[in-house]
C-alpha atoms as a PDB file:
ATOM      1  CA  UNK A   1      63.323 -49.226-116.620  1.00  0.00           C
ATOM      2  CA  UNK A   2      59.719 -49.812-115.892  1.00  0.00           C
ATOM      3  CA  UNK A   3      58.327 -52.728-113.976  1.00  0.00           C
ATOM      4  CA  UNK A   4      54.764 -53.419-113.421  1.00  0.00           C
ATOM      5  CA  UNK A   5      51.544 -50.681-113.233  1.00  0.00           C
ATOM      6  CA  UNK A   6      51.355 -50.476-109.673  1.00  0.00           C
ATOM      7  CA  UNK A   7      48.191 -48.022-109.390  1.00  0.00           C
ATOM      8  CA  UNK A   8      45.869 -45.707-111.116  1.00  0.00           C
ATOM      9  CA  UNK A   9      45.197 -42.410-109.328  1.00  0.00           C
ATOM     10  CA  UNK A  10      42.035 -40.811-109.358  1.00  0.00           C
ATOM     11  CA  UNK A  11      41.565 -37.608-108.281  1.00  0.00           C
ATOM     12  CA  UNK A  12      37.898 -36.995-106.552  1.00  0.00           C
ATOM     13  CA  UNK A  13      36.195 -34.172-104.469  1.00  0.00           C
ATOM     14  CA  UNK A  14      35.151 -36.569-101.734  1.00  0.00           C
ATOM     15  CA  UNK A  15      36.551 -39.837-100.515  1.00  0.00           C
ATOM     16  CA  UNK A  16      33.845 -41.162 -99.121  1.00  0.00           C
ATOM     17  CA  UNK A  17      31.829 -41.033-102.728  1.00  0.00           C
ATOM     18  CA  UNK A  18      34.686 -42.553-103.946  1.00  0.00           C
ATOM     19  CA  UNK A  19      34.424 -45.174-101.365  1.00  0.00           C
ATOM     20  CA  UNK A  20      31.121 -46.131-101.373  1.00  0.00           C
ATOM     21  CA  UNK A  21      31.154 -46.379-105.432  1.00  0.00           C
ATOM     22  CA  UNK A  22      34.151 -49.187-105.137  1.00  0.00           C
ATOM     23  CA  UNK A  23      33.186 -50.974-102.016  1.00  0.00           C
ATOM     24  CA  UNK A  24      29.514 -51.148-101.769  1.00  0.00           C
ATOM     25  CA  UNK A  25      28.722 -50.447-105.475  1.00  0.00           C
ATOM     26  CA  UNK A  26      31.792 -52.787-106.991  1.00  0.00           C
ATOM     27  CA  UNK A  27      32.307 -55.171-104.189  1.00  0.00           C
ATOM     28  CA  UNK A  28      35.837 -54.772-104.155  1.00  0.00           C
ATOM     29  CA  UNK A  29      38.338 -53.981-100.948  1.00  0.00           C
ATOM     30  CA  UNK A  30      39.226 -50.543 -99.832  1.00  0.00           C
ATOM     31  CA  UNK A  31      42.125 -50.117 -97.397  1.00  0.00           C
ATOM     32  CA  UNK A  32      41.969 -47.770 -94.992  1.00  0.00           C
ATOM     33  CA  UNK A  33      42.220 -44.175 -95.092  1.00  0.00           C
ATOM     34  CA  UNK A  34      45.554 -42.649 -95.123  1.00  0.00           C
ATOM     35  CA  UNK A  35      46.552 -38.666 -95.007  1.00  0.00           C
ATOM     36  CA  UNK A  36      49.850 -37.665 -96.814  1.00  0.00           C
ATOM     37  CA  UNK A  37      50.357 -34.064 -95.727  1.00  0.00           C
ATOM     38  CA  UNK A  38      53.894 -33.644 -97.556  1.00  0.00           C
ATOM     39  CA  UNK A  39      51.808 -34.746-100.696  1.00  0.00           C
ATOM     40  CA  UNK A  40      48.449 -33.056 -99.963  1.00  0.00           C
ATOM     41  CA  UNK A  41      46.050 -35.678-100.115  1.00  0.00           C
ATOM     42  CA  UNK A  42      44.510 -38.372 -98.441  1.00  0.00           C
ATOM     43  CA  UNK A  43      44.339 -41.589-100.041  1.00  0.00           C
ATOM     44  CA  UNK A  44      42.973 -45.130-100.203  1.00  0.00           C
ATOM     45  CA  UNK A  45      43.495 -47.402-102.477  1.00  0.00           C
ATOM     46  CA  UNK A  46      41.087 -49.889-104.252  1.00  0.00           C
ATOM     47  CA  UNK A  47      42.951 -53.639-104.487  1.00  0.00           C
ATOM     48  CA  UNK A  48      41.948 -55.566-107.663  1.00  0.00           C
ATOM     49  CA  UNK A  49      44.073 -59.147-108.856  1.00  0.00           C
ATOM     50  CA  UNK A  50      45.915 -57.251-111.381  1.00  0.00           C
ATOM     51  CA  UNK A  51      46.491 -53.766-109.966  1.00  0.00           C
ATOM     52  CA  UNK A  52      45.379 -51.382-107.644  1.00  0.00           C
ATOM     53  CA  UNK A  53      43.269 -47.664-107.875  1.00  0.00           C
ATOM     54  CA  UNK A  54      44.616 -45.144-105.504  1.00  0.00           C
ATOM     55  CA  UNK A  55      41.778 -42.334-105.088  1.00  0.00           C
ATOM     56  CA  UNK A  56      42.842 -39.305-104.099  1.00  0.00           C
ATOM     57  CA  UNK A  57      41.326 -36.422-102.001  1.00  0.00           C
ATOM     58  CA  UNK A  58      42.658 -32.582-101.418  1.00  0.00           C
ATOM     59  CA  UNK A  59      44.655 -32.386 -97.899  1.00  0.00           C
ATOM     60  CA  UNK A  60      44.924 -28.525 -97.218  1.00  0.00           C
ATOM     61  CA  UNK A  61      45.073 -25.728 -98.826  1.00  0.00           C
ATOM     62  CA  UNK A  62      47.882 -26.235-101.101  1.00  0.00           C
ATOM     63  CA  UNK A  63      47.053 -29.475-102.491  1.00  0.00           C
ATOM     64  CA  UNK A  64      47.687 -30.272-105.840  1.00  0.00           C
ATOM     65  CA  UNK A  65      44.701 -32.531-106.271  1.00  0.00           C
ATOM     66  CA  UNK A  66      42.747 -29.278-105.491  1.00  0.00           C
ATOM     67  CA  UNK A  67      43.745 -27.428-108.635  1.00  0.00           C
ATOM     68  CA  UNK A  68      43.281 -30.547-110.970  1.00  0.00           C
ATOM     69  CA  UNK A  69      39.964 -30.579-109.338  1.00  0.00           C
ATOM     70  CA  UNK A  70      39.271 -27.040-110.574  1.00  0.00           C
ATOM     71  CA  UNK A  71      39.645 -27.799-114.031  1.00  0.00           C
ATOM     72  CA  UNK A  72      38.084 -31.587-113.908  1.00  0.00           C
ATOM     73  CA  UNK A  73      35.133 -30.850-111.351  1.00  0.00           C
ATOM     74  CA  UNK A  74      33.957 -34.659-111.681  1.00  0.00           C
ATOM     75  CA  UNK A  75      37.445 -35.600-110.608  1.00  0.00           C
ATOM     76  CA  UNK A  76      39.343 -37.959-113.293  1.00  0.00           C
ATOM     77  CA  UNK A  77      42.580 -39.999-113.746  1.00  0.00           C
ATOM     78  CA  UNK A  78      45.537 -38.180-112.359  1.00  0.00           C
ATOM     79  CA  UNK A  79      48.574 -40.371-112.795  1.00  0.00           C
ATOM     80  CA  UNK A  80      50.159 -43.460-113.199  1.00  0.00           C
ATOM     81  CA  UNK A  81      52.484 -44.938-111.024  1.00  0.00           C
ATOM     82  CA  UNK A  82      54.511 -47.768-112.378  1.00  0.00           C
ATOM     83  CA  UNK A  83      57.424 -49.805-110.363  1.00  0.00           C
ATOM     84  CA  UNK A  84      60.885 -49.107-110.483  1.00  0.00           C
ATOM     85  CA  UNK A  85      64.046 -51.160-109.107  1.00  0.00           C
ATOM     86  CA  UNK A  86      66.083 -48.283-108.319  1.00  0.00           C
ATOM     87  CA  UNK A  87      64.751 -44.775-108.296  1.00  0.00           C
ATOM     88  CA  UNK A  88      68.074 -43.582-108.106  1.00  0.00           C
ATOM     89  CA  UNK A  89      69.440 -45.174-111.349  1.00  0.00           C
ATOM     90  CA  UNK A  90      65.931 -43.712-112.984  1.00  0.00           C
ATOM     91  CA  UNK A  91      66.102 -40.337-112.226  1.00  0.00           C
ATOM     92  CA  UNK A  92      69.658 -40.058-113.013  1.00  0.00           C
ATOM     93  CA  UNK A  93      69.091 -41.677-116.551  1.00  0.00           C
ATOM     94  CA  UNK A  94      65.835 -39.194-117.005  1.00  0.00           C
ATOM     95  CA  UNK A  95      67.550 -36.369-115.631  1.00  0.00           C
ATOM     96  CA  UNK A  96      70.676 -37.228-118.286  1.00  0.00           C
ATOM     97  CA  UNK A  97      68.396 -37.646-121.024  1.00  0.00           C
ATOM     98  CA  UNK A  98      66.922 -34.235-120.707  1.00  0.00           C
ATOM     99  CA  UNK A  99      63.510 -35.214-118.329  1.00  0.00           C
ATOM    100  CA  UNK A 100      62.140 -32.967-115.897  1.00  0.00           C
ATOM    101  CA  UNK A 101      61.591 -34.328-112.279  1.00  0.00           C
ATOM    102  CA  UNK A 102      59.063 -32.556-110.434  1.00  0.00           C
ATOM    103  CA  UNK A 103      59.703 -31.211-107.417  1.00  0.00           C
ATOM    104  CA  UNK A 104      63.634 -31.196-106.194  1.00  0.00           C
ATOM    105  CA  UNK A 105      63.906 -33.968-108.446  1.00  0.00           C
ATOM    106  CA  UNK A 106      64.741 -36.053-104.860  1.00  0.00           C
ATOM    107  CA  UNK A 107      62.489 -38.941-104.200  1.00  0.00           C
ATOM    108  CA  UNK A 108      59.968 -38.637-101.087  1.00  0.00           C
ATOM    109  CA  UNK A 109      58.518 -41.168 -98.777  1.00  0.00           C
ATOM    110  CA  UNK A 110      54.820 -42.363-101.099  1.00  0.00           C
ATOM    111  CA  UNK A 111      51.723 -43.843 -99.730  1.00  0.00           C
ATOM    112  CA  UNK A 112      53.466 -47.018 -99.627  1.00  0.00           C
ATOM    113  CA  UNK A 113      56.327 -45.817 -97.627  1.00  0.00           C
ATOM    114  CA  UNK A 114      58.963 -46.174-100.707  1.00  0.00           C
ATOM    115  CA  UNK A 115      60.453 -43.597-102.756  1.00  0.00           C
ATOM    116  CA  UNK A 116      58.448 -41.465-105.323  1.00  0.00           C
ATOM    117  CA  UNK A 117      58.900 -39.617-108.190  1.00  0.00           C
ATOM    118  CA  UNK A 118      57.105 -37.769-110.249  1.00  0.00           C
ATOM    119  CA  UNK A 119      57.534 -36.872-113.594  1.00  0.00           C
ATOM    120  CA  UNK A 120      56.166 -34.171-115.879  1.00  0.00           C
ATOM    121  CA  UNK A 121      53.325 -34.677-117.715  1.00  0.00           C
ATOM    122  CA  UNK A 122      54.146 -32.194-121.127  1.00  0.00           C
ATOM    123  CA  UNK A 123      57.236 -34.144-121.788  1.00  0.00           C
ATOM    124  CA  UNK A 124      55.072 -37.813-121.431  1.00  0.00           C
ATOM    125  CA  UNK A 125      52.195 -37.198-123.709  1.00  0.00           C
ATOM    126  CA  UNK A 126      49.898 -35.398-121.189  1.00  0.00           C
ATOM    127  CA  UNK A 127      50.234 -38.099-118.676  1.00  0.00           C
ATOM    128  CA  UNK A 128      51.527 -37.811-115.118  1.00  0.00           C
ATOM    129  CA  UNK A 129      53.813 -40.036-114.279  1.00  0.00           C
ATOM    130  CA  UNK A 130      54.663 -41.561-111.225  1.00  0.00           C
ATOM    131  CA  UNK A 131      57.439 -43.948-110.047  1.00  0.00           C
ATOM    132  CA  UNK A 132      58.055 -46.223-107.610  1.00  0.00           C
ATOM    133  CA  UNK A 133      61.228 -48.085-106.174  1.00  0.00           C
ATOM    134  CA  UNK A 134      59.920 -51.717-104.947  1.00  0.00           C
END
């Protein structure tokens, strides 16, 4: 089912740190900002040859980066996102096999304007999990 890592997320307090540490620190390319309000973040993501790190800042009130930001004040790794050929065909097989999709279990629009899942993180070995159709 999987394909290729396709990003990292890291959840931080302020983008602009986050920036700065990757850009001018690391000397590697940062795309532009990006706000997700239906995910409640903004985002940018850090291109290396091999994969990419998506950092992650709250977006309102109800963001769930906030409350992973309560309990990891330093920010951390969030998730992994990995590529999928059809989301469809995924979640069905998850959802068959007993797997909880988060949310309405229906994909949304991601950062990278393809379906998203994601899937929950006590029935993966602590890990959030995300997936993308490419």
């Amino acid at each position: 089912m999987l394909n290729r890592l396709n990003h990292i997320a890291i959840a931080v307090s302020n983008l602009d740190e986050g920036i700065k540490i990757y850009k001018d620190i690391l000397g590697v390319e940062v795309s532009k900002k990006l706000a997700l309000p239906k995910h409640g973040v903004t985002t940018v993501f850090v291109k290396l040859s091999n994969t990419n790190i998506e950092l992650l800042e709250p977006l309102g009130k109800d963001s769930p980066i906030s409350n992973f930001l309560i309990k990891n004040p330093s920010g951390g790794v969030h998730h992994l996102c990995y590529e999928v050929s059809n989301i469809k065909v995924s979640v069905e097989y998850l959802t068959n096999s007993g797997y909880k999709i988060l949310g309405d279990g229906i994909p949304r629009e991601g950062a990278h304007g393809k379906p998203v899942i994601f899937l929950h993180p006590k029935q993966f070995m602590g890990t959030l999990i995300e997936l993308e159709e490419v």
